[in-house]
C-alpha atoms as a PDB file:
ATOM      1  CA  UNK A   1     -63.617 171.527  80.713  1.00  0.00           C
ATOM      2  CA  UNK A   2     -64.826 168.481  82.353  1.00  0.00           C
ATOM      3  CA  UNK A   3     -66.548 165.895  80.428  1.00  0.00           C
ATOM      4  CA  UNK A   4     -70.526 165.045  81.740  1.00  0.00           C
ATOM      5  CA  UNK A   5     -69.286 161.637  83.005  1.00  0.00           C
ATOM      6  CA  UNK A   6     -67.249 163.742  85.622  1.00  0.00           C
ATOM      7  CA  UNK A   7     -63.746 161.589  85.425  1.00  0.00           C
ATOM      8  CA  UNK A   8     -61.853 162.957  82.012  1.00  0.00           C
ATOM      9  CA  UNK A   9     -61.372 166.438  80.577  1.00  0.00           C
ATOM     10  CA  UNK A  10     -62.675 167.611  77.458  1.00  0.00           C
ATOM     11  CA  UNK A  11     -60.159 169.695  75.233  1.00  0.00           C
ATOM     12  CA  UNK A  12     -60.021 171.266  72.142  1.00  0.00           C
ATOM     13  CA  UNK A  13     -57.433 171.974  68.943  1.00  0.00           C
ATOM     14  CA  UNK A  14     -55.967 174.037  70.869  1.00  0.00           C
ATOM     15  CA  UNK A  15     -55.097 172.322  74.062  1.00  0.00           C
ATOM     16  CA  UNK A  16     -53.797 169.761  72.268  1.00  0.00           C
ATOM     17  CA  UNK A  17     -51.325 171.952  70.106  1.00  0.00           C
ATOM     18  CA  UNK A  18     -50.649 174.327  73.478  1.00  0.00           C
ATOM     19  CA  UNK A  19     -49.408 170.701  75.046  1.00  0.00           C
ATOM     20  CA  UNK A  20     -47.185 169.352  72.429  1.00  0.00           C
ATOM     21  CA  UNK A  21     -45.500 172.765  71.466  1.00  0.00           C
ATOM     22  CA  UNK A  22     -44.794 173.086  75.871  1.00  0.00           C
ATOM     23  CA  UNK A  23     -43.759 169.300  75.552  1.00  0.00           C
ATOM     24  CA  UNK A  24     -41.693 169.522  72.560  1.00  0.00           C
ATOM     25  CA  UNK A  25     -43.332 166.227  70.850  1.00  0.00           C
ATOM     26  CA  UNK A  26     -44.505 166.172  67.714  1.00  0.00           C
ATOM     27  CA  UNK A  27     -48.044 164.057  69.020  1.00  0.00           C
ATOM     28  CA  UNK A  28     -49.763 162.601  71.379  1.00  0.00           C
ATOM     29  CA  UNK A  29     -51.056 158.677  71.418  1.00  0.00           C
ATOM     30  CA  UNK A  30     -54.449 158.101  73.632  1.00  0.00           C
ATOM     31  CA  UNK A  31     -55.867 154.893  74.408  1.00  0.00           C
ATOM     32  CA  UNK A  32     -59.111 153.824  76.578  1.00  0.00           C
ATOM     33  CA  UNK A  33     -61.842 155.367  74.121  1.00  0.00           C
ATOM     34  CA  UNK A  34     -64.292 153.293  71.573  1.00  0.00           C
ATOM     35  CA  UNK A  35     -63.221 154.673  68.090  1.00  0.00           C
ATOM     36  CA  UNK A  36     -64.920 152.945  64.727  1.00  0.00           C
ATOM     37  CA  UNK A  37     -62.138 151.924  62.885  1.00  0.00           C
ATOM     38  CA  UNK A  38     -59.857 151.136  65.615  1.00  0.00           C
ATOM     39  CA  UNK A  39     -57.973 154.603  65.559  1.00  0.00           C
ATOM     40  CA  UNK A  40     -59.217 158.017  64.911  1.00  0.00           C
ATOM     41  CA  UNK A  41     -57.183 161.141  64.463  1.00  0.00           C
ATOM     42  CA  UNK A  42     -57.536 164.586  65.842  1.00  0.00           C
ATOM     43  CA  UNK A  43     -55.950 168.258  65.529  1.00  0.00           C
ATOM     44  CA  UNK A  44     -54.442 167.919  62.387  1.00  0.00           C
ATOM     45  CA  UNK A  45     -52.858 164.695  63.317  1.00  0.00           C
ATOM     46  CA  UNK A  46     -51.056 165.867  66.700  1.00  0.00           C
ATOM     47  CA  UNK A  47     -53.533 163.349  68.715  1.00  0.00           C
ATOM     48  CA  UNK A  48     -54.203 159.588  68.075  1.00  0.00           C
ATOM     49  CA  UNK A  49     -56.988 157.750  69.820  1.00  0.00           C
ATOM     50  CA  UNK A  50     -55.847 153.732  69.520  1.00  0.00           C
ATOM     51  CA  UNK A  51     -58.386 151.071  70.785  1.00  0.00           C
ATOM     52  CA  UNK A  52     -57.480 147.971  70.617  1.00  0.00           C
ATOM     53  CA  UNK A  53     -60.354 145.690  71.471  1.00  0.00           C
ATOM     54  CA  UNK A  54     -62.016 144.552  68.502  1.00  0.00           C
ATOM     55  CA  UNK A  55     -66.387 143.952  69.199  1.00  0.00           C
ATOM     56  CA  UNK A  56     -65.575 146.029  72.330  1.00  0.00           C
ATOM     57  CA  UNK A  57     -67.907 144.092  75.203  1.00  0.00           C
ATOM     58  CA  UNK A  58     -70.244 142.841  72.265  1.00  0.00           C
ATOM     59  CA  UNK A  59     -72.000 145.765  71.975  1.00  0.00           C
ATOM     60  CA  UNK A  60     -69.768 147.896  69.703  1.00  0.00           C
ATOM     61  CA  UNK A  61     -69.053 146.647  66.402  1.00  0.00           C
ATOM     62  CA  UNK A  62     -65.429 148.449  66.125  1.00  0.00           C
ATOM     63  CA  UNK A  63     -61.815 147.503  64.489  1.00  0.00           C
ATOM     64  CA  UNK A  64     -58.884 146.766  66.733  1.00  0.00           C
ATOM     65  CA  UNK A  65     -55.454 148.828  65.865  1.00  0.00           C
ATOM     66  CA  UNK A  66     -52.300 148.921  67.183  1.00  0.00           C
ATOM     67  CA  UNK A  67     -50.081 151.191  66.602  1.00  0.00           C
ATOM     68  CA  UNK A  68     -46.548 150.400  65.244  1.00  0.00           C
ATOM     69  CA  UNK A  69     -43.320 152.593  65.418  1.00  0.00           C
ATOM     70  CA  UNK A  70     -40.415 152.012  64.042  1.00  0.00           C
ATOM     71  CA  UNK A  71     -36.614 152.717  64.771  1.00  0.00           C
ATOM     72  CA  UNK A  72     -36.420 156.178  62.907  1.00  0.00           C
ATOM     73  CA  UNK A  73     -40.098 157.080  64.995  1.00  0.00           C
ATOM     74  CA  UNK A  74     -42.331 156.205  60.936  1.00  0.00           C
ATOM     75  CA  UNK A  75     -46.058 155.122  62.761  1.00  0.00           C
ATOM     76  CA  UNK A  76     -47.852 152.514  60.897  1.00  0.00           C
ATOM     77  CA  UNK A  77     -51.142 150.828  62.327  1.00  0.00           C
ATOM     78  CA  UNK A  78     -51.859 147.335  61.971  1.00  0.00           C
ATOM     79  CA  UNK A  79     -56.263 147.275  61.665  1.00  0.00           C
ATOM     80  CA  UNK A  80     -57.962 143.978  62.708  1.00  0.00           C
ATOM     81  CA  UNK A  81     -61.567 143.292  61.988  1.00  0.00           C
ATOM     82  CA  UNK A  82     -63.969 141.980  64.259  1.00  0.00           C
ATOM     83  CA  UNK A  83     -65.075 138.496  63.429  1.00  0.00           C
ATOM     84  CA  UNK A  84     -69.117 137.580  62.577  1.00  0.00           C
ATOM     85  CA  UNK A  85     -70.427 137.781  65.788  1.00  0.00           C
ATOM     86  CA  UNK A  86     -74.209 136.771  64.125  1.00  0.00           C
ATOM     87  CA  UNK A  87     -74.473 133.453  66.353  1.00  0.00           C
ATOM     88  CA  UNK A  88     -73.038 135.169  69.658  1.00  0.00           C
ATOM     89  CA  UNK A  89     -74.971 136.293  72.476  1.00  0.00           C
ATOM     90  CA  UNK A  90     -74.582 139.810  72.952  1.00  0.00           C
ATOM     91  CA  UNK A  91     -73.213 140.737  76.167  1.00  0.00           C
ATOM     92  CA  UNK A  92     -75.106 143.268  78.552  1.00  0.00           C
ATOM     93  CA  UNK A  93     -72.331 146.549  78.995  1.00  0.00           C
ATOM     94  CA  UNK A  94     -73.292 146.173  82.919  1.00  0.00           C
ATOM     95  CA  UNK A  95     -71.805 142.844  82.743  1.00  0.00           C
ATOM     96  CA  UNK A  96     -68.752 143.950  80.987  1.00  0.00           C
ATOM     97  CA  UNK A  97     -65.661 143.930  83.738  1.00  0.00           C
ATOM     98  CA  UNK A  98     -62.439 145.157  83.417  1.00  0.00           C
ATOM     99  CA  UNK A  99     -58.841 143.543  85.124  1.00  0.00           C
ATOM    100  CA  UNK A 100     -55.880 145.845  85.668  1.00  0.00           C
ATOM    101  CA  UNK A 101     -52.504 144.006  84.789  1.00  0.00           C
ATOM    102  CA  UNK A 102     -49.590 145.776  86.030  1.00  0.00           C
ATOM    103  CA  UNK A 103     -46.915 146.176  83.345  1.00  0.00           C
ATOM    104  CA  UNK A 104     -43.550 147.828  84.217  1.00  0.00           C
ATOM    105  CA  UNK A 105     -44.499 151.421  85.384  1.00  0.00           C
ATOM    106  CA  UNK A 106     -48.150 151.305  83.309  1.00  0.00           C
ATOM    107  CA  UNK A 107     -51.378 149.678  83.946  1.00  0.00           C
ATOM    108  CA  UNK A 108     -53.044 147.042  80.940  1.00  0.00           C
ATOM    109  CA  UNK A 109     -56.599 147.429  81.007  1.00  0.00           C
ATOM    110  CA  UNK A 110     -58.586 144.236  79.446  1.00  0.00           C
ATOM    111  CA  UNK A 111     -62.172 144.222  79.133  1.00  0.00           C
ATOM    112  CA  UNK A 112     -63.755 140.667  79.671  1.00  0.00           C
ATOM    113  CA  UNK A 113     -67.048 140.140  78.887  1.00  0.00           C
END
């Protein structure tokens, strides 16, 4: 289904186990999505959202993770807190930008305020 902002899909449970059964993976990892605490699980732990941008634009007051694999494929997340941000000015989302960094065959997406 598409989502009301008209550029993502919206999927369910189901999707999500349809995909990694057809795939043969045991999960999929998501980026590009505020989440509270920096990562957020879904469908029984077949999906991971991961954010990584702690105080996201200075209007969300969210964790950072990052997600850490090791050599036999154990996932661990490393959580960082955003710092006081009491005596900062809070930046306006419409003056939020984003730069696209081109790293091997991916894109790196940084938001600067």
């Amino acid at each position: 289904m598409e989502s009301p902002r008209g550029v993502s899909n919206i999927f369910g449970e189901d999707a999500v186990n349809e995909f990694c059964e057809n795939m043969g993976i045991d999960m999929v990892v998501r980026a590009h999505q505020v989440v509270q605490d920096g990562y957020e699980f879904f469908a029984r732990r077949r999906l991971v959202t991961i954010f990584s941008a702690p105080f996201y634009c200075g209007q969300f007051d969210n964790a950072a993770a990052m997600l850490v694999v090791d050599g036999s494929l154990q996932c661990s997340f490393r959580i960082r807190r955003p710092v006081d941000h009491a005596w900062t000015k809070r930046t306006p989302r419409s003056k939020c930008h984003s730069i696209f960094l081109p790293f091997s065959n991916h894109q790196l997406t940084m938001a600067i305020p």
